[in-house]
PDB file of N, CA and C in Angstrom:
ATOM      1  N   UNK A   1     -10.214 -28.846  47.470  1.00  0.00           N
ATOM      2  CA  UNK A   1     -10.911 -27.891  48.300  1.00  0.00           C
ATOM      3  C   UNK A   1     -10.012 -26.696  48.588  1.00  0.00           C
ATOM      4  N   UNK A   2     -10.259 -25.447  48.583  1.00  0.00           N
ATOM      5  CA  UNK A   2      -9.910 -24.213  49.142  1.00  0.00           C
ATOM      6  C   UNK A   2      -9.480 -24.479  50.315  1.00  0.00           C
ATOM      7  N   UNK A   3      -8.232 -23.650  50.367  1.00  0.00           N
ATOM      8  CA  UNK A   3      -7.676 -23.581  51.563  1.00  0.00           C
ATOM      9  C   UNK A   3      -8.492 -22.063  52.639  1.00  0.00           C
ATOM     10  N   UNK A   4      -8.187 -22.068  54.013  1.00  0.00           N
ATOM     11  CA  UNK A   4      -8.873 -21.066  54.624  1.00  0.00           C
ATOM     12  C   UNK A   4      -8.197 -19.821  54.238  1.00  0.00           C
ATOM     13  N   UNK A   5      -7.072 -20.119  53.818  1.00  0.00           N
ATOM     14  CA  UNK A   5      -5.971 -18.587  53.996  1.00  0.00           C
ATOM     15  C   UNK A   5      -6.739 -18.225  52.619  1.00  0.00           C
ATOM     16  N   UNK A   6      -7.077 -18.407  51.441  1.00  0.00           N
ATOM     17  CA  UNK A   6      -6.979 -18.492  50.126  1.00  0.00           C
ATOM     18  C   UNK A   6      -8.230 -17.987  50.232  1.00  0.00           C
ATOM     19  N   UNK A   7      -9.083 -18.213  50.616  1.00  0.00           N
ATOM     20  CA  UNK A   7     -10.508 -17.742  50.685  1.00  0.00           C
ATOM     21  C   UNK A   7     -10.622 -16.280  51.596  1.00  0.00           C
ATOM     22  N   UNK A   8      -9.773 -16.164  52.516  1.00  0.00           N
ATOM     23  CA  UNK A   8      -9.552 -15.451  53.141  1.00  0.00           C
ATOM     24  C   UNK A   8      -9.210 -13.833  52.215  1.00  0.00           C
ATOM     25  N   UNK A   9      -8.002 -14.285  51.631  1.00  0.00           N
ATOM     26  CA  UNK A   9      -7.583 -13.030  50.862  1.00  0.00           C
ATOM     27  C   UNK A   9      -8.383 -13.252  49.802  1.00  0.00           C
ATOM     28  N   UNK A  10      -9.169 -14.027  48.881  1.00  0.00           N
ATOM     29  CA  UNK A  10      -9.632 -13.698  47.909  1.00  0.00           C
ATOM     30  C   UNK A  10     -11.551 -12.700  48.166  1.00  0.00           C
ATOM     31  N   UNK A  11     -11.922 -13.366  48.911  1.00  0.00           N
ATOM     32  CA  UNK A  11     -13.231 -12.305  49.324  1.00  0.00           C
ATOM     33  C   UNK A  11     -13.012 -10.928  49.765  1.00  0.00           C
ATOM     34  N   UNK A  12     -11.985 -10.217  49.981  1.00  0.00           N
ATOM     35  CA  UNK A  12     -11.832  -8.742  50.045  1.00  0.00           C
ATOM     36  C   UNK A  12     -11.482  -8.521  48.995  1.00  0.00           C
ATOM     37  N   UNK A  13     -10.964  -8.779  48.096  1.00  0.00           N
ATOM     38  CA  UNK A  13     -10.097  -8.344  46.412  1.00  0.00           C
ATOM     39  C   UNK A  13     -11.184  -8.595  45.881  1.00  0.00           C
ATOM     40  N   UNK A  14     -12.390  -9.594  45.949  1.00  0.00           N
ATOM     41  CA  UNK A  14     -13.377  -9.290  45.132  1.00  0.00           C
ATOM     42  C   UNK A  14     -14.558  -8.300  45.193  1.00  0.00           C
ATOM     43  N   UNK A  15     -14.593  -8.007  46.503  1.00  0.00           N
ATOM     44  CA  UNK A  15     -15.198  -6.957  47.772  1.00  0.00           C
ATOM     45  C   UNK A  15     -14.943  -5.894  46.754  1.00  0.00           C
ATOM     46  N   UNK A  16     -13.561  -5.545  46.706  1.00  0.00           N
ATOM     47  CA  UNK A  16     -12.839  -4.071  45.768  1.00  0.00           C
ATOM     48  C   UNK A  16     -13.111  -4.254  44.535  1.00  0.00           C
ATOM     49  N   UNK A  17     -13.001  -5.109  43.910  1.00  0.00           N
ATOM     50  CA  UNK A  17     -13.398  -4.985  42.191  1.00  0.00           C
ATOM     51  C   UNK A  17     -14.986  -4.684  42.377  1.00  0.00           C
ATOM     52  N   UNK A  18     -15.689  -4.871  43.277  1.00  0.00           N
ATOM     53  CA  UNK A  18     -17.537  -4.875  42.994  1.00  0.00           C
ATOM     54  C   UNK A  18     -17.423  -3.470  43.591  1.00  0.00           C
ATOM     55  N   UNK A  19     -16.610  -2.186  43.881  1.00  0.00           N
ATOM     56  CA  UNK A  19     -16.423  -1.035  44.333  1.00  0.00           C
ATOM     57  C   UNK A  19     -16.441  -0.452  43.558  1.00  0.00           C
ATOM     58  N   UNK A  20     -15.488  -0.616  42.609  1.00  0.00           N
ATOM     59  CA  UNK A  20     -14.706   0.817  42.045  1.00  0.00           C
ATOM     60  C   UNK A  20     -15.844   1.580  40.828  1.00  0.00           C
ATOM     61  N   UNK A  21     -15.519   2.627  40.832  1.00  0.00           N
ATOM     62  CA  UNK A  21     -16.682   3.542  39.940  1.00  0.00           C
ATOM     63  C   UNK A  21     -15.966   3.245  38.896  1.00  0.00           C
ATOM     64  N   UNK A  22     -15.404   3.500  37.946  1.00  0.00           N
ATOM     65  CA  UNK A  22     -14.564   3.221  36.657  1.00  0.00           C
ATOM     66  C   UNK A  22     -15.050   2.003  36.346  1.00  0.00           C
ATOM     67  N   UNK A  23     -15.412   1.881  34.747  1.00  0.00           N
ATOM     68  CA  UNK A  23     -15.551   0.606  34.340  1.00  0.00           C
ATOM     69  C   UNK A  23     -14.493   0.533  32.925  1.00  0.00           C
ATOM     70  N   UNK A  24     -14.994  -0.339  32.415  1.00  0.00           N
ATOM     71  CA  UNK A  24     -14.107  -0.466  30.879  1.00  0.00           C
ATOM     72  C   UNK A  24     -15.276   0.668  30.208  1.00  0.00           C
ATOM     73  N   UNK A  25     -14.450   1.004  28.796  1.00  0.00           N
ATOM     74  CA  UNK A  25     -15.278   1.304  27.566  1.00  0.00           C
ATOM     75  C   UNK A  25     -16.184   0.072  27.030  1.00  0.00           C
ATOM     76  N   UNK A  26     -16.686   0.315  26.254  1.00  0.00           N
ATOM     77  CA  UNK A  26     -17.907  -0.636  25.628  1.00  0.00           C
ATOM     78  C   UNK A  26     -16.723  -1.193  24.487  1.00  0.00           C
ATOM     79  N   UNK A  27     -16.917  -2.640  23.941  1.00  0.00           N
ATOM     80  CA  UNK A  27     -15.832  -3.007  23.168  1.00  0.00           C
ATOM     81  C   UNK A  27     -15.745  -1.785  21.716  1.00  0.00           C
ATOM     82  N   UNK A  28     -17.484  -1.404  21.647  1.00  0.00           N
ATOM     83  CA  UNK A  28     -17.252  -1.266  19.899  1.00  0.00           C
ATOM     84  C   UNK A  28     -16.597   0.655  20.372  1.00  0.00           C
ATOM     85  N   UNK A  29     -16.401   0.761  21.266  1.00  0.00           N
ATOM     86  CA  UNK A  29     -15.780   1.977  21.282  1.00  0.00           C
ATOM     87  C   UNK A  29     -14.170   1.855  21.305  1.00  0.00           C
ATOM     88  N   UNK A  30     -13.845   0.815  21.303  1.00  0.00           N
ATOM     89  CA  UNK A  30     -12.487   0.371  21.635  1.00  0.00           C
ATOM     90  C   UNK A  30     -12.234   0.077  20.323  1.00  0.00           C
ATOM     91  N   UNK A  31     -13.112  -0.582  19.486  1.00  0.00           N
ATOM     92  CA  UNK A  31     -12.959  -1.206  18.169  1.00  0.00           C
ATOM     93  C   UNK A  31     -12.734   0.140  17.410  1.00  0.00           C
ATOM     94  N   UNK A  32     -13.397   1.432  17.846  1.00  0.00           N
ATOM     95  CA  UNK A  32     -13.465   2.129  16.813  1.00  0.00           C
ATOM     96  C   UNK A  32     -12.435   3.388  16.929  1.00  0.00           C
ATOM     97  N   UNK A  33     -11.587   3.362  18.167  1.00  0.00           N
ATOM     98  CA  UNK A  33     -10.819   4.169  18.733  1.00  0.00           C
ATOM     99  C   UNK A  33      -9.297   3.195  18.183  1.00  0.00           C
ATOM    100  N   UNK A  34      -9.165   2.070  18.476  1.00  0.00           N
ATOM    101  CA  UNK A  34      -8.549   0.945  17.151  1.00  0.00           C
ATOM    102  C   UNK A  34      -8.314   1.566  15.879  1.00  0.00           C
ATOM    103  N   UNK A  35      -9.565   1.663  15.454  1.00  0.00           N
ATOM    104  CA  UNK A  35      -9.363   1.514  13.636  1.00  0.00           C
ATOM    105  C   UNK A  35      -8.705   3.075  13.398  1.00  0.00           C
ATOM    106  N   UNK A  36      -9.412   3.965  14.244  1.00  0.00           N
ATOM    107  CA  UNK A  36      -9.002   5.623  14.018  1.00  0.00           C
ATOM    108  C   UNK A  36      -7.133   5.264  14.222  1.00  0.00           C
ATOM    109  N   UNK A  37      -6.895   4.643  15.183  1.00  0.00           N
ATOM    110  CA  UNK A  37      -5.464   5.080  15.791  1.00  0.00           C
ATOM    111  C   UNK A  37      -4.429   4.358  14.320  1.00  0.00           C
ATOM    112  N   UNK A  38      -4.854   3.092  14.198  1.00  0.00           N
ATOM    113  CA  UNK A  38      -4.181   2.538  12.786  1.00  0.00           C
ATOM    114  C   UNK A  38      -4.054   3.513  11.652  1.00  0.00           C
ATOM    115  N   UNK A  39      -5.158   4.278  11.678  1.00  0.00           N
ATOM    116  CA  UNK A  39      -5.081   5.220  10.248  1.00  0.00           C
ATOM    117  C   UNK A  39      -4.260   6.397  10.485  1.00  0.00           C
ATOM    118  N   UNK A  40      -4.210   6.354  11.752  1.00  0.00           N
ATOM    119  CA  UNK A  40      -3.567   8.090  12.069  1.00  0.00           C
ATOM    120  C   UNK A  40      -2.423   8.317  11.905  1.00  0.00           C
ATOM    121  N   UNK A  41      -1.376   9.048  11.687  1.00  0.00           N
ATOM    122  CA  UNK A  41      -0.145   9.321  11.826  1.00  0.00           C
ATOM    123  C   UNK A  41       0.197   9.669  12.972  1.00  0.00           C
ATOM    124  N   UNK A  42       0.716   8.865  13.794  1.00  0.00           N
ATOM    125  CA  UNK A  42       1.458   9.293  15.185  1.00  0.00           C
ATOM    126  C   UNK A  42       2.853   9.519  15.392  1.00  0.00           C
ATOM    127  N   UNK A  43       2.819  10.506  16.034  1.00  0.00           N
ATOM    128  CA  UNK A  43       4.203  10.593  16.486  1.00  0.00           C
ATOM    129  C   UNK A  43       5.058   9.493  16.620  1.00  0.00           C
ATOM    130  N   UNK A  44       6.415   9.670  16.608  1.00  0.00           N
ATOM    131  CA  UNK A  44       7.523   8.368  17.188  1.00  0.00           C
ATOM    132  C   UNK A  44       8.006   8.426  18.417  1.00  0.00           C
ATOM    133  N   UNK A  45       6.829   9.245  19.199  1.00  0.00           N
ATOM    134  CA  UNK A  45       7.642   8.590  20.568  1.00  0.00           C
ATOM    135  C   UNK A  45       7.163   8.016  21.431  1.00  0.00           C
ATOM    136  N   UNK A  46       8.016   8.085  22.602  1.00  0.00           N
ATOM    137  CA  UNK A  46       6.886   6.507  23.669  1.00  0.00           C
ATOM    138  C   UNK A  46       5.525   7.057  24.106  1.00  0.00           C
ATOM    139  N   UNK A  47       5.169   6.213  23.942  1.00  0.00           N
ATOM    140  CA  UNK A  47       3.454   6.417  24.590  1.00  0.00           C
ATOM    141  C   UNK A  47       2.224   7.164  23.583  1.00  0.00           C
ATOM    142  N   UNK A  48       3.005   7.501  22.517  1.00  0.00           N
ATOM    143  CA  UNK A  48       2.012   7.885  21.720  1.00  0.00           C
ATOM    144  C   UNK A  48       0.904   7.497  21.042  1.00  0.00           C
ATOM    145  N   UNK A  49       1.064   6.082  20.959  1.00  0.00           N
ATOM    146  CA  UNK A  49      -0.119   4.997  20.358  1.00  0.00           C
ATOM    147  C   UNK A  49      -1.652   5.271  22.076  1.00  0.00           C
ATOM    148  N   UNK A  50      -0.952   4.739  22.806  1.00  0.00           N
ATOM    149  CA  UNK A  50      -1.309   4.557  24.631  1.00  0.00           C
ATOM    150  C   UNK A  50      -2.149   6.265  24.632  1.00  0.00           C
ATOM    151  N   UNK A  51      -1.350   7.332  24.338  1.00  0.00           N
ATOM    152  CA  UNK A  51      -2.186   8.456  24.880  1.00  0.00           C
ATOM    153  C   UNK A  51      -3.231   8.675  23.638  1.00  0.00           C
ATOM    154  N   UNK A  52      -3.176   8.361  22.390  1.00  0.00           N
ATOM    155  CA  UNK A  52      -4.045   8.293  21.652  1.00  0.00           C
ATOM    156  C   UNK A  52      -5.561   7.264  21.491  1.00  0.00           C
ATOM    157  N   UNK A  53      -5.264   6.381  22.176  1.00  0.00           N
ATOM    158  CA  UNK A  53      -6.516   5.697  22.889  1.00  0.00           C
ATOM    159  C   UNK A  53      -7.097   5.820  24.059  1.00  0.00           C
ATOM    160  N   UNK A  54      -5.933   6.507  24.994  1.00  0.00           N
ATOM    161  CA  UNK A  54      -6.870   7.238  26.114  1.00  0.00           C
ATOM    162  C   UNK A  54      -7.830   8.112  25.916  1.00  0.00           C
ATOM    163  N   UNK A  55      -7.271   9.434  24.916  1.00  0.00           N
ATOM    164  CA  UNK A  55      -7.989  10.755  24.569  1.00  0.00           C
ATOM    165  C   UNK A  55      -9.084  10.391  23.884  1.00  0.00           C
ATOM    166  N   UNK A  56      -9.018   9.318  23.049  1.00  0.00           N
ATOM    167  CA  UNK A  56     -10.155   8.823  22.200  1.00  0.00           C
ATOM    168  C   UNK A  56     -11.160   8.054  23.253  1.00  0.00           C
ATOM    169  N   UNK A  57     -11.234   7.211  23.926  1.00  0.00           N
ATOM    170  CA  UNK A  57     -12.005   6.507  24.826  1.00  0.00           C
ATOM    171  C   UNK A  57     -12.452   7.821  25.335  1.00  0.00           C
ATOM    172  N   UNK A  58     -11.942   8.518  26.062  1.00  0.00           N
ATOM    173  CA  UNK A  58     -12.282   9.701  26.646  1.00  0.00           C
ATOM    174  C   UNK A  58     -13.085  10.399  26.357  1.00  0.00           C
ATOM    175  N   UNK A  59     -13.030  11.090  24.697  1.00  0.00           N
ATOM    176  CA  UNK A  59     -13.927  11.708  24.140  1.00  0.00           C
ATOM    177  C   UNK A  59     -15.131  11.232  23.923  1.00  0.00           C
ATOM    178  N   UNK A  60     -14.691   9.631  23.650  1.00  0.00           N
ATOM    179  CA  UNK A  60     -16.197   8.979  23.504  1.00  0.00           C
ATOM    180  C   UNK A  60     -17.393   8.532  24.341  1.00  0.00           C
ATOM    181  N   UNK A  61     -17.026   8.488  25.225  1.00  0.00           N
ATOM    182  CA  UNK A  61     -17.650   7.882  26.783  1.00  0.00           C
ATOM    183  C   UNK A  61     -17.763   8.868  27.558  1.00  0.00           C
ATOM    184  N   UNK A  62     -19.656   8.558  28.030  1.00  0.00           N
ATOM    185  CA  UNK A  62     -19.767   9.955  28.740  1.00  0.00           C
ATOM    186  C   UNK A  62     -19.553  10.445  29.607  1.00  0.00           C
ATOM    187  N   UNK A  63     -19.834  10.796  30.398  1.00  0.00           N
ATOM    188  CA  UNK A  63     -19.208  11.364  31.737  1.00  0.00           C
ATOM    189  C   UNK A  63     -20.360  11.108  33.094  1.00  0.00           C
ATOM    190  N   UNK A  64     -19.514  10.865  34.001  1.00  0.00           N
ATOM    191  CA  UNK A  64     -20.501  10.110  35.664  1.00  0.00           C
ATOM    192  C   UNK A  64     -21.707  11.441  35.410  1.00  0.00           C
ATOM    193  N   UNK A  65     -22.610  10.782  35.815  1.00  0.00           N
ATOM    194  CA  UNK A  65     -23.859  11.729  36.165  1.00  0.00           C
ATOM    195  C   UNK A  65     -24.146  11.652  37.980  1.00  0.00           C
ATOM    196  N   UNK A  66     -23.649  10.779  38.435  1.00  0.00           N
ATOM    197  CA  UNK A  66     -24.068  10.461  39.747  1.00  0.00           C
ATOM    198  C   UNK A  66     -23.171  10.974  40.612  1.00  0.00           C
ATOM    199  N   UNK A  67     -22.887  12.400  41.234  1.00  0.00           N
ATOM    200  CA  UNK A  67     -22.174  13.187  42.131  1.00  0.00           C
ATOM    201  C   UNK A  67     -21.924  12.175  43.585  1.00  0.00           C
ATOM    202  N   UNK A  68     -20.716  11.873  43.361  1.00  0.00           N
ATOM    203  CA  UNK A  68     -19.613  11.125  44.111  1.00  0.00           C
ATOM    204  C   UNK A  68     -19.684  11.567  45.988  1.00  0.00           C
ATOM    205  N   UNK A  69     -20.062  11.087  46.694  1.00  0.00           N
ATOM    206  CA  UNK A  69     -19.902  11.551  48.104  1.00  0.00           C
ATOM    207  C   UNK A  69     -18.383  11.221  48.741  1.00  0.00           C
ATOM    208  N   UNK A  70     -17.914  12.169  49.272  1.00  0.00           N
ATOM    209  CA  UNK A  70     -16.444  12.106  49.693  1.00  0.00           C
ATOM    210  C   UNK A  70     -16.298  11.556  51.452  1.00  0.00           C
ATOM    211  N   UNK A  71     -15.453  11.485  51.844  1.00  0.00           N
ATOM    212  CA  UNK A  71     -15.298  11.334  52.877  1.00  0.00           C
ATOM    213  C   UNK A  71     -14.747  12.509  53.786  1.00  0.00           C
ATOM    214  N   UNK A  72     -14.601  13.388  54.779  1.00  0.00           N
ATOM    215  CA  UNK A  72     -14.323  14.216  55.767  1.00  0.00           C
ATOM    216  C   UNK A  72     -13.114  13.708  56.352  1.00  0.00           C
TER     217      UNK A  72
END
C-alpha cells in the first residue's frame, strides 16, 4: 500500500504534467526529422546533431492556434 507522504507529492507532479501546453512531436515526425539528420552533413561540434532536430521538429509542427491568457 502507498504511503501518505508518497501520494501526497505524487498528485501535484501529476496535476503539472496534465498542465503544460507543449506536447511531444508526433513519432512519424521524429522518424522523419531522424532519417533527414543521418543523411545530412553536420557540423563537428557540440550540439549540432540536438539543434538539427530541434529546427526540424520545429519546422514541421504547427504552431498554437489557441491565444494563451497571461497572468497580471
Amino acid at each position: 500500500m502507498l504511503k501518505p507522504k508518497c501520494v501526497l507529492v505524487a498528485v501535484p507532479f501529476l496535476a503539472l504534467l496534465s498542465v503544460t501546453t507543449a506536447s511531444a512531436a508526433p513519432r512519424e515526425i521524429e522518424a522523419l526529422c531522424f532519417e533527414k539528420a543521418r543523411q545530412a552533413t553536420l557540423p563537428l561540434r557540440r550540439g549540432a546533431g540536438e539543434a538539427f532536430m530541434a529546427n526540424c521538429i520545429a519546422d514541421l509542427t504547427p504552431e498554437p492556434t489557441k491565444k494563451r491568457k497571461y497572468r497580471k
